[in-house]
C-alpha atoms as a PDB file:
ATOM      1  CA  UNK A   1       6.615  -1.564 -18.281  1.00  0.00           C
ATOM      2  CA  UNK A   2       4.725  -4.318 -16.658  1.00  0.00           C
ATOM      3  CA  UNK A   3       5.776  -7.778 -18.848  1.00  0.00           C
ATOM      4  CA  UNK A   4       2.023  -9.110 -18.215  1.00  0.00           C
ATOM      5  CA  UNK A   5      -0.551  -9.678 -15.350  1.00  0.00           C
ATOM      6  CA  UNK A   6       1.515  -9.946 -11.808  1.00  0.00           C
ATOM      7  CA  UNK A   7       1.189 -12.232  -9.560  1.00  0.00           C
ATOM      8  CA  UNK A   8       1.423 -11.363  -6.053  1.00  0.00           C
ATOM      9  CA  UNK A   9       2.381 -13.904  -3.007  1.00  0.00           C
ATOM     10  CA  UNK A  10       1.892 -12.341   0.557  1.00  0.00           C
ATOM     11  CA  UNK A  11       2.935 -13.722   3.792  1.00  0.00           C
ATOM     12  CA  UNK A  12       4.297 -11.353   7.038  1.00  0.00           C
ATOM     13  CA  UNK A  13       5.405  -7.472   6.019  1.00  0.00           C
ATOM     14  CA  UNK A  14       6.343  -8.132   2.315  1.00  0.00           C
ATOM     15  CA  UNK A  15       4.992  -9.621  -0.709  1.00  0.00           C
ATOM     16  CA  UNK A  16       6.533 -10.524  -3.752  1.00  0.00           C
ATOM     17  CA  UNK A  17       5.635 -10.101  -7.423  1.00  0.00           C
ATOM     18  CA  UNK A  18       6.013 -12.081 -10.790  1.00  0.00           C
ATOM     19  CA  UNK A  19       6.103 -10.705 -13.603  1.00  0.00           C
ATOM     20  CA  UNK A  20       6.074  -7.004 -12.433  1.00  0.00           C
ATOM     21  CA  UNK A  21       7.962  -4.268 -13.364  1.00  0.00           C
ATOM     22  CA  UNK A  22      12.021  -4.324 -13.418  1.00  0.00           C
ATOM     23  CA  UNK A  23      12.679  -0.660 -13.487  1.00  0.00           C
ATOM     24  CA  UNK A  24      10.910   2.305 -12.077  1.00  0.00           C
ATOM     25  CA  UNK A  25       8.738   4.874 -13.221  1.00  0.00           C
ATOM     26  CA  UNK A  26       5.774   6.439 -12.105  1.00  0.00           C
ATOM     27  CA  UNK A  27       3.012   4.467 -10.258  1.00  0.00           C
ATOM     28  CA  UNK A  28       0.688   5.197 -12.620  1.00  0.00           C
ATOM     29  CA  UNK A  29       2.861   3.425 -15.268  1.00  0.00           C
ATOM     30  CA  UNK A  30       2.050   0.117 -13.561  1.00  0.00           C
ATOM     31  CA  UNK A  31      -1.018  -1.061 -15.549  1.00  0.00           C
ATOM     32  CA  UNK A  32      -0.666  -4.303 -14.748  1.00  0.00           C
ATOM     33  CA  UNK A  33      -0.673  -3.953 -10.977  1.00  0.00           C
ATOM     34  CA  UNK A  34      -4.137  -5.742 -10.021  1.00  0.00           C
ATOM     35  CA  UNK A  35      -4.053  -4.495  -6.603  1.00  0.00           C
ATOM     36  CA  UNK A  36      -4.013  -0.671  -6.786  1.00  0.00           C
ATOM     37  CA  UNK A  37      -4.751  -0.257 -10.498  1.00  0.00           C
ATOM     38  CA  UNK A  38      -3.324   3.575 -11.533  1.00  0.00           C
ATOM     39  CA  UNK A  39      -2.416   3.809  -7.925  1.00  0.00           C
ATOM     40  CA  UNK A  40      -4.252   6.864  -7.901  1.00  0.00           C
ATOM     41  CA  UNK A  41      -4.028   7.648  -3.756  1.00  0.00           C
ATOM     42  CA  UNK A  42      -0.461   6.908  -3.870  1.00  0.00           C
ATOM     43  CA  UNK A  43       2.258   9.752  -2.594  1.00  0.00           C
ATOM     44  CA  UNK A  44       5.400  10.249  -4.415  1.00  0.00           C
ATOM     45  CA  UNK A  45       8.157  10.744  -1.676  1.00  0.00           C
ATOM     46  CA  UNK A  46       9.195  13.816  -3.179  1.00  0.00           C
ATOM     47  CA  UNK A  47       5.581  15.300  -3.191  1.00  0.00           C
ATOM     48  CA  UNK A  48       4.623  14.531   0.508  1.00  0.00           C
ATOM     49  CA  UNK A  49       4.584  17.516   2.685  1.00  0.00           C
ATOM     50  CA  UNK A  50       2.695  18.923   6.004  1.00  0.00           C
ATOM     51  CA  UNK A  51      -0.548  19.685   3.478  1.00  0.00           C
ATOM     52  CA  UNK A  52      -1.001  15.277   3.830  1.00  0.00           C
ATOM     53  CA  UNK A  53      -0.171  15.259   7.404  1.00  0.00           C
ATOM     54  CA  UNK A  54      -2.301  17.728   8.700  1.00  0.00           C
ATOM     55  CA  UNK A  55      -5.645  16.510   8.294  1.00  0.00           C
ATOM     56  CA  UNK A  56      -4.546  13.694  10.793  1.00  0.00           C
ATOM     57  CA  UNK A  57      -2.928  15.767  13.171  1.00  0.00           C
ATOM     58  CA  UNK A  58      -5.248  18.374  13.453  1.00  0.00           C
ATOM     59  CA  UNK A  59      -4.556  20.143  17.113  1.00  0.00           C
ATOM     60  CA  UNK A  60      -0.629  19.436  16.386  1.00  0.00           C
ATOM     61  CA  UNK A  61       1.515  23.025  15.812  1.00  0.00           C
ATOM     62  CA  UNK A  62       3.759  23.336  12.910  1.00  0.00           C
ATOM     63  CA  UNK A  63       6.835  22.259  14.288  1.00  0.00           C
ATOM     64  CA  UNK A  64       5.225  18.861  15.195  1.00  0.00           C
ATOM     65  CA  UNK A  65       3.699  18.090  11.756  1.00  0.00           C
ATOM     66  CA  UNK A  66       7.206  19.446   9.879  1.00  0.00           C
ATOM     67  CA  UNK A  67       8.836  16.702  12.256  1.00  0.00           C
ATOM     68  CA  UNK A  68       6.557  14.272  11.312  1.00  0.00           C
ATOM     69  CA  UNK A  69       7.095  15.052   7.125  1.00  0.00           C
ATOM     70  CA  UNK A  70      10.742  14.273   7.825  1.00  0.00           C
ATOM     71  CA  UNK A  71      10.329  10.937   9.946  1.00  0.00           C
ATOM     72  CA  UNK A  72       8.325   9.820   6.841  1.00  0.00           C
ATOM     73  CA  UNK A  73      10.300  10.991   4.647  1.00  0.00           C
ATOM     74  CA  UNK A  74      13.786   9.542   5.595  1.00  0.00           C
ATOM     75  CA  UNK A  75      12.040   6.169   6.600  1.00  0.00           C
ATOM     76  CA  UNK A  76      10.826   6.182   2.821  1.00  0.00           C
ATOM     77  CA  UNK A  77      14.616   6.324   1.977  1.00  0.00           C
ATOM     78  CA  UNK A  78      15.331   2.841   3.646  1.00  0.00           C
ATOM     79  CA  UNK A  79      13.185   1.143   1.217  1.00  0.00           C
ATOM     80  CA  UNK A  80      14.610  -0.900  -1.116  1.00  0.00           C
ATOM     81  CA  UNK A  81      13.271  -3.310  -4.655  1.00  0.00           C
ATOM     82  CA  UNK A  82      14.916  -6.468  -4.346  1.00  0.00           C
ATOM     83  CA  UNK A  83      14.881  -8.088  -7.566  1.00  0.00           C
ATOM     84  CA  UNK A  84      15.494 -11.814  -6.975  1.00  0.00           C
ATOM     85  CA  UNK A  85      15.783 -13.935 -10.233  1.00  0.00           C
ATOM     86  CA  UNK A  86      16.887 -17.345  -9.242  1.00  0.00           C
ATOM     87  CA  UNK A  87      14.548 -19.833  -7.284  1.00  0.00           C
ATOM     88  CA  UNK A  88      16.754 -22.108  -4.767  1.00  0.00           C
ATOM     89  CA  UNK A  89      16.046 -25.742  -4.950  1.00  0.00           C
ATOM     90  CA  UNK A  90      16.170 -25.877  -1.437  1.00  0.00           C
ATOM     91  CA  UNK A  91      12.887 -24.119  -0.768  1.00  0.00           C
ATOM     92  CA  UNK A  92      10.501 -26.511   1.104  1.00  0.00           C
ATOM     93  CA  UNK A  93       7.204 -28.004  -0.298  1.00  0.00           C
ATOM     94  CA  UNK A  94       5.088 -25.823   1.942  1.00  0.00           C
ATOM     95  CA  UNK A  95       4.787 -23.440   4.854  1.00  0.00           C
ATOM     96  CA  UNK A  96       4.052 -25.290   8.523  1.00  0.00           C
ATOM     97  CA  UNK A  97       0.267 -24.421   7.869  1.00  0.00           C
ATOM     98  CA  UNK A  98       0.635 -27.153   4.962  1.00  0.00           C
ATOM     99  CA  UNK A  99       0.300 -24.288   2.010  1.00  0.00           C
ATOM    100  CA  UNK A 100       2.395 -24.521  -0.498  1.00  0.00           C
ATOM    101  CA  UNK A 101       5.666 -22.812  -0.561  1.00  0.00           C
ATOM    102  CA  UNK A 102       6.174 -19.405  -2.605  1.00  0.00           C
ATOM    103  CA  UNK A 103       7.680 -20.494  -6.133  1.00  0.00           C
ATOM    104  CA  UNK A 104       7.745 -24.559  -4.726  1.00  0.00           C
ATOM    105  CA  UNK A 105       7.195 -25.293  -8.666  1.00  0.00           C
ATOM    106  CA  UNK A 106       9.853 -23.014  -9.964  1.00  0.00           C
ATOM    107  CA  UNK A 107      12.966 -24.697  -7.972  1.00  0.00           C
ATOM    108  CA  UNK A 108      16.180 -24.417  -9.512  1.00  0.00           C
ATOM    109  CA  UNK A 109      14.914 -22.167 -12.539  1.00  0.00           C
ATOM    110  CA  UNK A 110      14.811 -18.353 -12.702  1.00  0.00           C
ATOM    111  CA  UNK A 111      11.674 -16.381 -12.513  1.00  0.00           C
ATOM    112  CA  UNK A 112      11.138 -12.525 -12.867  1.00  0.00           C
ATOM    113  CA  UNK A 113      10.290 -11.913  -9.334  1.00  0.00           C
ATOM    114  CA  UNK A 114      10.536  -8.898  -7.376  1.00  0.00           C
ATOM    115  CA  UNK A 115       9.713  -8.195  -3.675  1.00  0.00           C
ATOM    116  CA  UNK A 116      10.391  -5.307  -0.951  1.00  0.00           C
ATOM    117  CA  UNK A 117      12.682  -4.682   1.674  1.00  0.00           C
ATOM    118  CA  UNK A 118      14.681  -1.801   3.899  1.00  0.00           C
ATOM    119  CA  UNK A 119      18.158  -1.302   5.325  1.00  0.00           C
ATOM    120  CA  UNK A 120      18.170  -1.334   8.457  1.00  0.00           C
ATOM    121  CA  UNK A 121      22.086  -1.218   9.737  1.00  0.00           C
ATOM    122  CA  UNK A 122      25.110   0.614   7.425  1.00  0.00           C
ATOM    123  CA  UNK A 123      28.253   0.228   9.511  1.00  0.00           C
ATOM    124  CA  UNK A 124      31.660   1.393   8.525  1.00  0.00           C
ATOM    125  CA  UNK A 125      34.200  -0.430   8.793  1.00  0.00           C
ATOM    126  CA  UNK A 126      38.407   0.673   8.396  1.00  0.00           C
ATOM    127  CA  UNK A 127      41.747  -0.677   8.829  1.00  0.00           C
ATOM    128  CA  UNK A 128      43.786  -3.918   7.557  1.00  0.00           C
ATOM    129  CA  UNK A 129      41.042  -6.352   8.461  1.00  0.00           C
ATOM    130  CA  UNK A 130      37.986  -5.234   5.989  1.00  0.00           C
ATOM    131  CA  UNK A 131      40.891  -6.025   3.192  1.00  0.00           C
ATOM    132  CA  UNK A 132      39.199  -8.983   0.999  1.00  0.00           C
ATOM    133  CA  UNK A 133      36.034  -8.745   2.544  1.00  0.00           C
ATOM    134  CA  UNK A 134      33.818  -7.265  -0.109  1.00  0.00           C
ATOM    135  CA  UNK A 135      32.617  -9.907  -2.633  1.00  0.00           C
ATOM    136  CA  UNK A 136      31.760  -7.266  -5.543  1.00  0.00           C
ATOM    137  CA  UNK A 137      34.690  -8.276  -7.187  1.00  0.00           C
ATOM    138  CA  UNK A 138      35.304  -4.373  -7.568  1.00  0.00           C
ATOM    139  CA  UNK A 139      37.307  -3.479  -4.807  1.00  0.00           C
ATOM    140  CA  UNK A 140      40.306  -1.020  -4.841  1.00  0.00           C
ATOM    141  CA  UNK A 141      43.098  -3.400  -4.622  1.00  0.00           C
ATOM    142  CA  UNK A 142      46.487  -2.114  -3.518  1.00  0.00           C
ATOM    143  CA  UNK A 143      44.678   1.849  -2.726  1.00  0.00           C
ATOM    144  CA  UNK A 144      44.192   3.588   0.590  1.00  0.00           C
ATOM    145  CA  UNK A 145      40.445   3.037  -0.063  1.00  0.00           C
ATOM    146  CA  UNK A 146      40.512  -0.878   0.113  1.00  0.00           C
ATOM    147  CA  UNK A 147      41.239  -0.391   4.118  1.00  0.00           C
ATOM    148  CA  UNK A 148      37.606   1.371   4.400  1.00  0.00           C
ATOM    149  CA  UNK A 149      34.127  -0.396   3.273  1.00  0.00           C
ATOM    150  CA  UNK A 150      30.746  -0.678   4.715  1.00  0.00           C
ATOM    151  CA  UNK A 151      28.710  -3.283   5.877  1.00  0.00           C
ATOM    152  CA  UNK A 152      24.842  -2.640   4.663  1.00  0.00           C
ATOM    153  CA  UNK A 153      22.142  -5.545   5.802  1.00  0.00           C
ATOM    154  CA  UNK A 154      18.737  -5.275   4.474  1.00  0.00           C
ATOM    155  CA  UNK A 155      15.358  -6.837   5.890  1.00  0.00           C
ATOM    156  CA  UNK A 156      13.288  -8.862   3.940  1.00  0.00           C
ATOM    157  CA  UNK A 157      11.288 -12.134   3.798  1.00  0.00           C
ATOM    158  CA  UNK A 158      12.600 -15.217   3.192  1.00  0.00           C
ATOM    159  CA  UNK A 159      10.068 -16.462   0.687  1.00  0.00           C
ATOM    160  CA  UNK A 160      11.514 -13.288  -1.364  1.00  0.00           C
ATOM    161  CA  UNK A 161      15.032 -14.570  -1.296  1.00  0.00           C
ATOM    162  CA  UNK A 162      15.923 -17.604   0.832  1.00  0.00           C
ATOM    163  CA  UNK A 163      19.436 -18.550   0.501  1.00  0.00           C
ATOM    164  CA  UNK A 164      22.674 -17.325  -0.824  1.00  0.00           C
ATOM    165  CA  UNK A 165      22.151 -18.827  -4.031  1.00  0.00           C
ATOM    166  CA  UNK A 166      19.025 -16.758  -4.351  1.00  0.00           C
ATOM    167  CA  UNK A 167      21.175 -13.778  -2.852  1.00  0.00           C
ATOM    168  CA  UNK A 168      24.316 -13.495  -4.800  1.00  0.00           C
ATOM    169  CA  UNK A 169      22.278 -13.184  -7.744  1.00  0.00           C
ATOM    170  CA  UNK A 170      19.787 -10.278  -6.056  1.00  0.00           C
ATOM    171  CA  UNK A 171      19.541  -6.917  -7.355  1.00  0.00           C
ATOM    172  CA  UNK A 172      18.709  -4.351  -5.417  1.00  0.00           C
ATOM    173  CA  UNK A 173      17.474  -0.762  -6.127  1.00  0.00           C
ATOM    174  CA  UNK A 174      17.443   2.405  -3.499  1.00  0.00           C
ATOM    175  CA  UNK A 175      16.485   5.595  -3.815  1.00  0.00           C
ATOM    176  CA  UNK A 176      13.875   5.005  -6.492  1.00  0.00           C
ATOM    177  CA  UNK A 177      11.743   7.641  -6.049  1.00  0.00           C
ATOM    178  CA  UNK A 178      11.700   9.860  -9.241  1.00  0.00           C
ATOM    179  CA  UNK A 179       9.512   9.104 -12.315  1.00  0.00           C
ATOM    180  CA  UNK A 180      13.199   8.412 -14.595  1.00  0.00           C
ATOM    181  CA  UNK A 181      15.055   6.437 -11.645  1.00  0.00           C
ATOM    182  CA  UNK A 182      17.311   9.359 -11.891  1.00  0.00           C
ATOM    183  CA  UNK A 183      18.377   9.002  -8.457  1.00  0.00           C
ATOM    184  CA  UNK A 184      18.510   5.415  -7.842  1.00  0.00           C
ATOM    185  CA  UNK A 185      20.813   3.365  -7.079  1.00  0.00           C
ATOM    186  CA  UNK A 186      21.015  -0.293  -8.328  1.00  0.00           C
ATOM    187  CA  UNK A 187      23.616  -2.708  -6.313  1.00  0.00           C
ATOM    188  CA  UNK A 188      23.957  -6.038  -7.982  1.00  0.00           C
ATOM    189  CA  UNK A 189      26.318  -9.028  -7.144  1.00  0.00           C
ATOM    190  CA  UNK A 190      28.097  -9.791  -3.750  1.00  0.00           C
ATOM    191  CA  UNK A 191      24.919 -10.145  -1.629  1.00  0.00           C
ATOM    192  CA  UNK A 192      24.469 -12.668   0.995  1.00  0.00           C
ATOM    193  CA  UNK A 193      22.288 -13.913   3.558  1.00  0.00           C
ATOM    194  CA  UNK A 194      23.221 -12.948   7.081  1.00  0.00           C
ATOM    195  CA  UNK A 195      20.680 -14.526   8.712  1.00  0.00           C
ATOM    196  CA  UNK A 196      17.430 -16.415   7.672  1.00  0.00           C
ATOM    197  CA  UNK A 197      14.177 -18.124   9.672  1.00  0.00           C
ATOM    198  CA  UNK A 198      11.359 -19.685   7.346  1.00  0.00           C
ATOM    199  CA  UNK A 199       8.741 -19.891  10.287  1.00  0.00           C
ATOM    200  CA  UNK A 200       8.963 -16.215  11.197  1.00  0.00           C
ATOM    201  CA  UNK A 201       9.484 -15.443   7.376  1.00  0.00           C
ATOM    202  CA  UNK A 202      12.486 -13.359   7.674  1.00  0.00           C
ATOM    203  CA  UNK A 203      15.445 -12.376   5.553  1.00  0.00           C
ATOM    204  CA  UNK A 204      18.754 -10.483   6.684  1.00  0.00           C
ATOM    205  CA  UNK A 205      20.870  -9.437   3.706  1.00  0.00           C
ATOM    206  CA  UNK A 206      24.334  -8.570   3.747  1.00  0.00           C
ATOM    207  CA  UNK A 207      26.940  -6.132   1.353  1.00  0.00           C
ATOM    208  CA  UNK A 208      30.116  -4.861   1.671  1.00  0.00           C
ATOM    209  CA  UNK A 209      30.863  -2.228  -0.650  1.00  0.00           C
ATOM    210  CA  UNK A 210      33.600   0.221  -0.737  1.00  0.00           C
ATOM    211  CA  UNK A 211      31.350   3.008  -2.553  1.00  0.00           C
ATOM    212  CA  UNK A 212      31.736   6.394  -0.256  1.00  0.00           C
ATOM    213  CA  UNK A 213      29.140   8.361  -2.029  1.00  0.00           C
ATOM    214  CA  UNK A 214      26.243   5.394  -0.842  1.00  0.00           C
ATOM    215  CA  UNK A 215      27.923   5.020   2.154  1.00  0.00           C
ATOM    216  CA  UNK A 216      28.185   8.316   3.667  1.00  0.00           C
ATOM    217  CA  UNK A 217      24.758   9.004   1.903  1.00  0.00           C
ATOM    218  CA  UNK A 218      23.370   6.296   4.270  1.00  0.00           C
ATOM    219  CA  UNK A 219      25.438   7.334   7.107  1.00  0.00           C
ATOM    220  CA  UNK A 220      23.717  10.680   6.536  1.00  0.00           C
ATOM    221  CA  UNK A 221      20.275   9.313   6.296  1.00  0.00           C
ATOM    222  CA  UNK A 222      20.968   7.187   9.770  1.00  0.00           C
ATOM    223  CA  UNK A 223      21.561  10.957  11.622  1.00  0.00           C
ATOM    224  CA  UNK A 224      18.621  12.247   9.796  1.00  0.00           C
ATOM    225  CA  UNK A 225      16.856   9.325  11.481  1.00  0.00           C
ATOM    226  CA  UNK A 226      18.118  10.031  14.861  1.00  0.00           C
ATOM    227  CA  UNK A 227      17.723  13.443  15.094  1.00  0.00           C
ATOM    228  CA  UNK A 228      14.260  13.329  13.872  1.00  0.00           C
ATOM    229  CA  UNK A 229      13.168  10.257  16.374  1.00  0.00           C
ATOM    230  CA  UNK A 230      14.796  12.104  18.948  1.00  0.00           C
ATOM    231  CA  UNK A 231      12.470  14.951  19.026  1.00  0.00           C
ATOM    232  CA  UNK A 232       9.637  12.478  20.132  1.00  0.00           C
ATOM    233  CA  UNK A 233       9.096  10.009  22.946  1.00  0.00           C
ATOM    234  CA  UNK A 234       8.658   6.571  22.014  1.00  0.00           C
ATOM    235  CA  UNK A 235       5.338   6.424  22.706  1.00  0.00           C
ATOM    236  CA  UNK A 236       4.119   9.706  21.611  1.00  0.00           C
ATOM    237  CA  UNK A 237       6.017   8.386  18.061  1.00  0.00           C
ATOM    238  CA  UNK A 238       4.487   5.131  17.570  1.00  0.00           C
ATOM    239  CA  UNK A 239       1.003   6.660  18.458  1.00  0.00           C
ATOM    240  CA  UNK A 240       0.914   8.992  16.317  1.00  0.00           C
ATOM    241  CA  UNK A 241       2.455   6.957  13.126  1.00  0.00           C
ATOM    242  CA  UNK A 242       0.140   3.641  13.780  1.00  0.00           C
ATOM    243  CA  UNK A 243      -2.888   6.018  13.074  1.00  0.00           C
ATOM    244  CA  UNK A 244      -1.970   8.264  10.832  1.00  0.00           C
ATOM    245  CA  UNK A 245      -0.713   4.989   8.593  1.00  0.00           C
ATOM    246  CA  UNK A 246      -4.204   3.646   9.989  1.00  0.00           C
ATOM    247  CA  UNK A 247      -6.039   5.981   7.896  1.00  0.00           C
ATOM    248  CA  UNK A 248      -3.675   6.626   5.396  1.00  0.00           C
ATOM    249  CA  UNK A 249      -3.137   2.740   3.954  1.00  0.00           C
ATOM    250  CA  UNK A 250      -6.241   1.669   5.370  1.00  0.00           C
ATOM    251  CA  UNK A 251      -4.693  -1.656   4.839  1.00  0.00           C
ATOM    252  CA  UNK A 252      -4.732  -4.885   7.863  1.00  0.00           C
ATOM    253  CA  UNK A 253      -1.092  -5.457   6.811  1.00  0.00           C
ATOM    254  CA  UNK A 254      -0.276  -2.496   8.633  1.00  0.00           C
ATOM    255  CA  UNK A 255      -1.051  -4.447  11.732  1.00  0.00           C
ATOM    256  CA  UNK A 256       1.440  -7.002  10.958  1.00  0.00           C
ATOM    257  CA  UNK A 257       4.262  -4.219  10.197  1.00  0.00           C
ATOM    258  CA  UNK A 258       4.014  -2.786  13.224  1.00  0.00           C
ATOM    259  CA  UNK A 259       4.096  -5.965  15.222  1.00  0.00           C
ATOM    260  CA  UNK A 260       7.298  -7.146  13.534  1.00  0.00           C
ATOM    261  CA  UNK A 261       9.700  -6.702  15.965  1.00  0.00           C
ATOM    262  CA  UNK A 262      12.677  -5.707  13.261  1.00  0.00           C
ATOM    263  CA  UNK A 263      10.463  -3.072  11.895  1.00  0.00           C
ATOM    264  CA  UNK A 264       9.323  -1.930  15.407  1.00  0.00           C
ATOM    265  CA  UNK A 265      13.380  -1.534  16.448  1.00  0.00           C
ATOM    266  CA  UNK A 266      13.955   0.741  13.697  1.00  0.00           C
ATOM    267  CA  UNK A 267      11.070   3.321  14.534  1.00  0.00           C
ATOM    268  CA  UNK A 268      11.434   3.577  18.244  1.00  0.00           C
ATOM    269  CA  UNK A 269      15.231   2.767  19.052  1.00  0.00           C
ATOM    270  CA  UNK A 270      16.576   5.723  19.580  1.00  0.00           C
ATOM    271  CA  UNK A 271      19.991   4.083  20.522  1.00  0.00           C
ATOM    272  CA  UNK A 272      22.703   5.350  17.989  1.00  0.00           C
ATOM    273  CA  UNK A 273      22.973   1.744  16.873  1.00  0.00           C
ATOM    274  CA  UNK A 274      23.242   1.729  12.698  1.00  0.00           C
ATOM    275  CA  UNK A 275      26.441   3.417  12.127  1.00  0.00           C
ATOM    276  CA  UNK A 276      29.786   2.542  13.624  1.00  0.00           C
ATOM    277  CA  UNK A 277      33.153   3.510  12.943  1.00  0.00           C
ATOM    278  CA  UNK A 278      35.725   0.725  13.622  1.00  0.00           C
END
């Protein structure tokens, strides 16, 4: 349930929200959402199928569309809620345009803000050397399963979390897809930031967790990804998702998406380059 009116702060390929929601739920649920009250053209994951592809891929066959279903879907599955309560007192006084700052007046306090990101590397890691290296402060001390972990790094923007101080206290929630968060999951302490640039607005996040189910659930998603990218050419790909999101979101953010070079990587690389085993 919405706490009262949001407040939404845009800037790049995310936006972050005060006052919003901390769980999930059905869109329509979010009453106090003044951008898309109801959200009433807004897909569920779950319920998107070839019946909302078709209409913009009208001389496509079958096989093409079903492809397309599953490219959407599995992206949707890198998408993550950050929820970022702490506001660093080193964020600056304003962005190089002379605006002010996101949350400038709320440095050093917490705030109930929540933004967007997506993972966008899972690599496993094994042997002696990943011993120590998760900072959950839940690892398997002294069991086979402390000498295997994986690395997970998330994309965001750095005016939704811009330091480690803001990190380590992140929360953030995959999988959130079904009306009772039945089949989220919520990963909470040990965050940090991998690597951060306030004039390009970006974010890198960075967990080690020794949690197989997630991990080979990612891993999993990853070959999804592949296999599904595969089937296209890189242009025939980005063509065809540019305007079918065109018409779908009907929305000039899109633009900036699909100019971010991070976000452009993970659609078209079709290098096997998010899961490793070491």
């Amino acid at each position: 349930m919405a706490q009262s009116t949001p407040t939404t702060r845009e800037r790049g390929t995310h936006e972050v929200e005060e006052n919003c929601a901390e769980a999930g739920g059905p869109l329509s649920s979010f009453i106090g959402c003044t951008k898309n009250r109801g959200h009433p053209q807004f897909i569920p994951v779950y319920e998107f199928s070839a019946d909302h592809v078709r209409p913009y891929m009208p001389g496509e066959q079958q096989k093409g569309v079903d492809r397309m279903v599953e490219i959407v879907k599995v992206l949707a599955e890198f998408v993550v809620r950050i929820s970022a309560p702490v506001v660093s007192d080193q964020r600056p006084d304003t962005w190089e345009d002379g605006r002010p700052y996101p949350f400038v007046d709320r440095r050093g306090r917490r705030t109930n803000k929540v933004g967007s990101g997506y993972v966008t590397c899972v690599t496993r890691l094994c042997g002696k050397s990943v011993v120590g290296i998760c900072r959950r402060g839940s690892c398997p001390r002294g069991t086979a399963e402390e000498n295997e972990c994986w690395k997970i790094q998330v994309a965001t923007a750095r005016h939704v979390v811009y330091d480690d101080s803001e990190a380590r206290e992140c929360e953030l929630v995959l999988f959130d897809d079904r009306p009772d968060g039945s089949d989220s999951v919520t990963l909470t302490g040990g965050w940090s930031v991998e690597s951060a640039d306030t004039e390009k607005d970006m974010c890198v996040l960075e967990l080690y967790t020794h949690d197989k189910v997630l991990g080979r659930r990612l891993e999993n998603i990853w070959s999804r990804r592949r296999a599904a990218l595969w089937t296209f050419s890189k242009r025939e790909f980005y063509l065809w998702w540019t305007e079918m999101f065109r018409q779908l979101l009907q929305d000039d953010r899109l633009s900036q998406l699909l100019q971010d070079d991070r976000f452009s990587q993970l659609l078209q690389d079709d290098r096997p380059l998010t899961v490793v085993a070491g």
